[in-house]
PDB file of N, CA and C in Angstrom:
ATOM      1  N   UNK A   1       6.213   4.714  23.681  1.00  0.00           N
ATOM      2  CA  UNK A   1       6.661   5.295  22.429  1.00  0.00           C
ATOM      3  C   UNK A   1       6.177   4.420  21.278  1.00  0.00           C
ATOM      4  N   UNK A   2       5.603   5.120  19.959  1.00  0.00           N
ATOM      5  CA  UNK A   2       5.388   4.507  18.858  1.00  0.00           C
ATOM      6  C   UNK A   2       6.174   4.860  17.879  1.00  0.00           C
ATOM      7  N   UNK A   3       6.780   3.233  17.388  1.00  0.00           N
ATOM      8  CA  UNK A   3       7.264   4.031  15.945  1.00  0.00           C
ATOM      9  C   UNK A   3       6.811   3.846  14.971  1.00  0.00           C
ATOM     10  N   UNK A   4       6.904   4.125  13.921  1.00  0.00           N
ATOM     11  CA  UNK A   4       6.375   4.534  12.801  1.00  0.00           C
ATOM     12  C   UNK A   4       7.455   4.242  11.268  1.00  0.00           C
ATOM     13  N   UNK A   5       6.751   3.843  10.499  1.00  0.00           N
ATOM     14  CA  UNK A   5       7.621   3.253   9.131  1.00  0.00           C
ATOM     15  C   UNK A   5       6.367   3.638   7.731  1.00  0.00           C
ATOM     16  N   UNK A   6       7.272   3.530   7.123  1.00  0.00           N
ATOM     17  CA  UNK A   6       6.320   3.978   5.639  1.00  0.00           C
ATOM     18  C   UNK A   6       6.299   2.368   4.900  1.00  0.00           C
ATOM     19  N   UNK A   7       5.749   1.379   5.180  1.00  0.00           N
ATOM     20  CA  UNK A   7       5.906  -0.222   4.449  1.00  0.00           C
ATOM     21  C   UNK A   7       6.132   0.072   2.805  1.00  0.00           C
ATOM     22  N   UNK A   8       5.015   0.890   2.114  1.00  0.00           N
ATOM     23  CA  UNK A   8       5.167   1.073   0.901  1.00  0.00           C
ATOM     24  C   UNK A   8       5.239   2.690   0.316  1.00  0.00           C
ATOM     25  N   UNK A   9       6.146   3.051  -0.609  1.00  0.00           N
ATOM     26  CA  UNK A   9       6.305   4.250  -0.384  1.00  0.00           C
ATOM     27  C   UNK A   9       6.851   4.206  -2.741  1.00  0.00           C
ATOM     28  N   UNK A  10       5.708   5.113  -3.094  1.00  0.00           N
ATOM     29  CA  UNK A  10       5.503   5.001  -4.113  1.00  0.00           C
ATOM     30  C   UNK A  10       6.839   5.740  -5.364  1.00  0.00           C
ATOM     31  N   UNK A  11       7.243   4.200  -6.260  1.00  0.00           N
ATOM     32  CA  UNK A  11       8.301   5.066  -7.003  1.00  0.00           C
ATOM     33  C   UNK A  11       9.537   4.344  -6.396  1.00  0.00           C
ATOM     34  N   UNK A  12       9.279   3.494  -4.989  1.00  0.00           N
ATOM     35  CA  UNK A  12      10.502   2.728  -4.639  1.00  0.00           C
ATOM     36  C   UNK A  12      10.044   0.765  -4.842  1.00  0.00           C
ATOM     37  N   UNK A  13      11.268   0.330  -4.486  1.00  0.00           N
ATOM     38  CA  UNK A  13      11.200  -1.511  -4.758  1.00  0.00           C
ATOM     39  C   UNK A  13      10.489  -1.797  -6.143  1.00  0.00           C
ATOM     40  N   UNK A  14      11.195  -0.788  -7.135  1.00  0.00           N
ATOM     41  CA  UNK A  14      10.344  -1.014  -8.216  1.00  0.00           C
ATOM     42  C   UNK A  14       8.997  -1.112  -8.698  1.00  0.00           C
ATOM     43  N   UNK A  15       8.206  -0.434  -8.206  1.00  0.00           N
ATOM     44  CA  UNK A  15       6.719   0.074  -8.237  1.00  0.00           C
ATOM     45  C   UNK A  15       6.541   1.159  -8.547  1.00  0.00           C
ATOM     46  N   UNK A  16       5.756   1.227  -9.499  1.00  0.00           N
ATOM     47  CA  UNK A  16       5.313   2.890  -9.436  1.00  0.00           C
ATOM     48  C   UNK A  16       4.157   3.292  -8.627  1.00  0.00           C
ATOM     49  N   UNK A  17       3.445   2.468  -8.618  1.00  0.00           N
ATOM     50  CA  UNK A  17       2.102   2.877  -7.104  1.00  0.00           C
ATOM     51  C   UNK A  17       1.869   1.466  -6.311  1.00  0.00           C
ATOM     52  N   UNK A  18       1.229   1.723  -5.016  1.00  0.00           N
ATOM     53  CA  UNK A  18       0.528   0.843  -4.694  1.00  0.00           C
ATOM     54  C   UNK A  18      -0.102   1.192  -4.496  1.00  0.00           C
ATOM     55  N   UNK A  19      -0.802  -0.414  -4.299  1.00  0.00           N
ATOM     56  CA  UNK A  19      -3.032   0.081  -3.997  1.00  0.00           C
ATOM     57  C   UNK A  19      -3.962  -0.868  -2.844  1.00  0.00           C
ATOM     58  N   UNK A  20      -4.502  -0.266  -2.493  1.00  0.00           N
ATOM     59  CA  UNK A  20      -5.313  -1.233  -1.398  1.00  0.00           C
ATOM     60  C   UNK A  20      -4.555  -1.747  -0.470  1.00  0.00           C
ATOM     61  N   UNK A  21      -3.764  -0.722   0.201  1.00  0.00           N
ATOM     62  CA  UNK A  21      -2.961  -1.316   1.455  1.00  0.00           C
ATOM     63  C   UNK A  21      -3.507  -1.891   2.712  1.00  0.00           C
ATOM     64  N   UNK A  22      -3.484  -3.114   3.640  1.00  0.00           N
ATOM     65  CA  UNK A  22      -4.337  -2.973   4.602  1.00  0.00           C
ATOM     66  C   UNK A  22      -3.140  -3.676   5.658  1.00  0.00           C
ATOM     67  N   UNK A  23      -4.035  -3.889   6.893  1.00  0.00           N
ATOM     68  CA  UNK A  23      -3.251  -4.099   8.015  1.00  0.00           C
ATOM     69  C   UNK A  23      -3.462  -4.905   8.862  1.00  0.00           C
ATOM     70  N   UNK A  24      -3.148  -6.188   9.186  1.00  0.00           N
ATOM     71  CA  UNK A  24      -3.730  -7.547  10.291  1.00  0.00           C
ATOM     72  C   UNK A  24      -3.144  -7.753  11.546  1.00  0.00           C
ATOM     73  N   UNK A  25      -3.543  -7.715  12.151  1.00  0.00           N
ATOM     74  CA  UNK A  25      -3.325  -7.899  13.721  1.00  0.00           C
ATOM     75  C   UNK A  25      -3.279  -9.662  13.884  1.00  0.00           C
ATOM     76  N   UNK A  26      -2.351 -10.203  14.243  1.00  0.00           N
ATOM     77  CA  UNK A  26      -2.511 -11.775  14.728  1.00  0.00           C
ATOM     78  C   UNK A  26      -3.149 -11.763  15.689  1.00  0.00           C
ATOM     79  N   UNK A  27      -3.658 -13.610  16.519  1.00  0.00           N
ATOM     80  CA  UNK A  27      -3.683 -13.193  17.877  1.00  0.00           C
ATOM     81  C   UNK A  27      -2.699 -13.372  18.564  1.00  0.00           C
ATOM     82  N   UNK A  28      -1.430 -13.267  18.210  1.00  0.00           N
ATOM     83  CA  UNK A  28      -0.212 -13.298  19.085  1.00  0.00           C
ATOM     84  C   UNK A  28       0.472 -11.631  19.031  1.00  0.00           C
ATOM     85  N   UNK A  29      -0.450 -10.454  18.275  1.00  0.00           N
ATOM     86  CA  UNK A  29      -0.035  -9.347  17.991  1.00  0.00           C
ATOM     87  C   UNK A  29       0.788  -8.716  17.322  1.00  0.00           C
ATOM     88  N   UNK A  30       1.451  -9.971  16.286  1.00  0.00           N
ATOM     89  CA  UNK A  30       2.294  -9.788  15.466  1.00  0.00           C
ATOM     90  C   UNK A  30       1.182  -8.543  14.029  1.00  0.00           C
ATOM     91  N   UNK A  31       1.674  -7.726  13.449  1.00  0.00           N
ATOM     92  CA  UNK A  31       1.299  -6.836  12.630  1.00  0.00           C
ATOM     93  C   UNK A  31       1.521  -7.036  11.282  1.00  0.00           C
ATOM     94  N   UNK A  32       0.763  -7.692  10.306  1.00  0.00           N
ATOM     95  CA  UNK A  32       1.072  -7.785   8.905  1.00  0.00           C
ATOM     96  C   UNK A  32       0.330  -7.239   7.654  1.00  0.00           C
ATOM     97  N   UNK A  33       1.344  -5.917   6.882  1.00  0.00           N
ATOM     98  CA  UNK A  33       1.124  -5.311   6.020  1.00  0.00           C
ATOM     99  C   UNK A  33       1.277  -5.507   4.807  1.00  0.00           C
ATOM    100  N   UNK A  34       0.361  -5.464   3.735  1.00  0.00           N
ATOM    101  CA  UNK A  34       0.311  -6.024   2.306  1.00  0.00           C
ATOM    102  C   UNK A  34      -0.491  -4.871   1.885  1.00  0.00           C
ATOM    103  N   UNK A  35      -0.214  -4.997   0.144  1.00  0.00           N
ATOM    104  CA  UNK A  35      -0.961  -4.361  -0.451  1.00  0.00           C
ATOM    105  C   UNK A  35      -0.519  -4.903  -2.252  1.00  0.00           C
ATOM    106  N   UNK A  36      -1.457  -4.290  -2.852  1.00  0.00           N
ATOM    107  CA  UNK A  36      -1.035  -4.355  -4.315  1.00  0.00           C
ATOM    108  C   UNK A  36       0.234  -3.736  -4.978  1.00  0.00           C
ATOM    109  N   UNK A  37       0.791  -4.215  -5.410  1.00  0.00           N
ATOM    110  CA  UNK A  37       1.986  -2.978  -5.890  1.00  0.00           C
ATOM    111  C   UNK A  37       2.012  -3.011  -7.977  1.00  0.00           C
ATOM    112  N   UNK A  38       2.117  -2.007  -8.321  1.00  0.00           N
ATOM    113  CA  UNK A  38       2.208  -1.938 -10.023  1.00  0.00           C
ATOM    114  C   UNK A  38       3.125  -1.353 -10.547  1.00  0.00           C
ATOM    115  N   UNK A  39       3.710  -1.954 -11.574  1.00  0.00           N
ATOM    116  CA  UNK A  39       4.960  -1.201 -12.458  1.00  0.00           C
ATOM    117  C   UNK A  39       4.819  -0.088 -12.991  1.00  0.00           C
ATOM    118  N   UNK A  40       4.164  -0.103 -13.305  1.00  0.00           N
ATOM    119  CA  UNK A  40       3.183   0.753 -14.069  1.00  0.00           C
ATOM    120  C   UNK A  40       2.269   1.753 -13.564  1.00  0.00           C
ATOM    121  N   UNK A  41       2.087   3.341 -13.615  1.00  0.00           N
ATOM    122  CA  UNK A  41       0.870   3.569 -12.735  1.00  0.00           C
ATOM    123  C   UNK A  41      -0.136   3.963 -13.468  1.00  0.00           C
ATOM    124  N   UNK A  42      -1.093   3.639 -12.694  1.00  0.00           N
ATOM    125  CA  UNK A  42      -2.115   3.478 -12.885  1.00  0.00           C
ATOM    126  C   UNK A  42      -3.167   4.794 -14.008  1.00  0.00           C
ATOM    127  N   UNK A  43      -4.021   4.567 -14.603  1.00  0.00           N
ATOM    128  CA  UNK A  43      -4.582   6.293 -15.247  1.00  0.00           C
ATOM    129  C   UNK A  43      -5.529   6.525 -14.393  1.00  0.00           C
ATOM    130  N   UNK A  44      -5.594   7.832 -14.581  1.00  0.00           N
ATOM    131  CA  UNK A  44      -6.514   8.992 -13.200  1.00  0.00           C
ATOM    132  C   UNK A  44      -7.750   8.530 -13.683  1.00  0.00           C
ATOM    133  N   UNK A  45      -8.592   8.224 -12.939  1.00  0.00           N
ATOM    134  CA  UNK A  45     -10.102   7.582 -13.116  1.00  0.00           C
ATOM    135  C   UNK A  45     -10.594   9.397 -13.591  1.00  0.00           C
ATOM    136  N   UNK A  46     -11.545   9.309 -14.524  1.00  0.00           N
ATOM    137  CA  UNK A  46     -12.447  10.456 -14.777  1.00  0.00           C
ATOM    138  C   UNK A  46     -13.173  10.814 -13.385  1.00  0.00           C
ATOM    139  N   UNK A  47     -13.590  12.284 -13.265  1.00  0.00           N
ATOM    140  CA  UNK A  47     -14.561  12.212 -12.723  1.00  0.00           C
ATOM    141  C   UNK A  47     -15.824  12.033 -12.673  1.00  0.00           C
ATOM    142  N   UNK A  48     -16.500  11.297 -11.653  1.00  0.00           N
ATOM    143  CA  UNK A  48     -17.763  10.671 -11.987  1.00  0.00           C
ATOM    144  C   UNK A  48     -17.987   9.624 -12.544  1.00  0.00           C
ATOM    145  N   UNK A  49     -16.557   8.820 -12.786  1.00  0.00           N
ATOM    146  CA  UNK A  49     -16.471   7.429 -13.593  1.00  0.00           C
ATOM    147  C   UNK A  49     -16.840   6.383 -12.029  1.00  0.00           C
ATOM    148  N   UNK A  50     -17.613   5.287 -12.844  1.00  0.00           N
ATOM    149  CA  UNK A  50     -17.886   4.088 -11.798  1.00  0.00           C
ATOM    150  C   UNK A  50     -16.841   3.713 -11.355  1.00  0.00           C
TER     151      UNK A  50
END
């Protein structure tokens, strides 16, 4: 069985978005999740913007 959790979930722990979430495997298999988090969110990139 797998379970499953939402680590960051946008609009909660005082964030309005996060960004660039990623995910590390130890070599003891321990699982550690980070990402950016902002008060603030972010503005919608144009399209076709760099």
């Amino acid at each position: 069985m797998t379970d499953v959790t939402v680590p960051f979930r946008a609009g909660h722990e005082g964030y309005a978005v996060f960004r660039i979430p990623a995910v590390v495997a130890t070599g003891a298999g321990t699982l550690l999740a980070f990402c950016g988090g902002r008060v603030t969110p972010a503005r919608p990139t144009p399209p076709g913007a760099p």
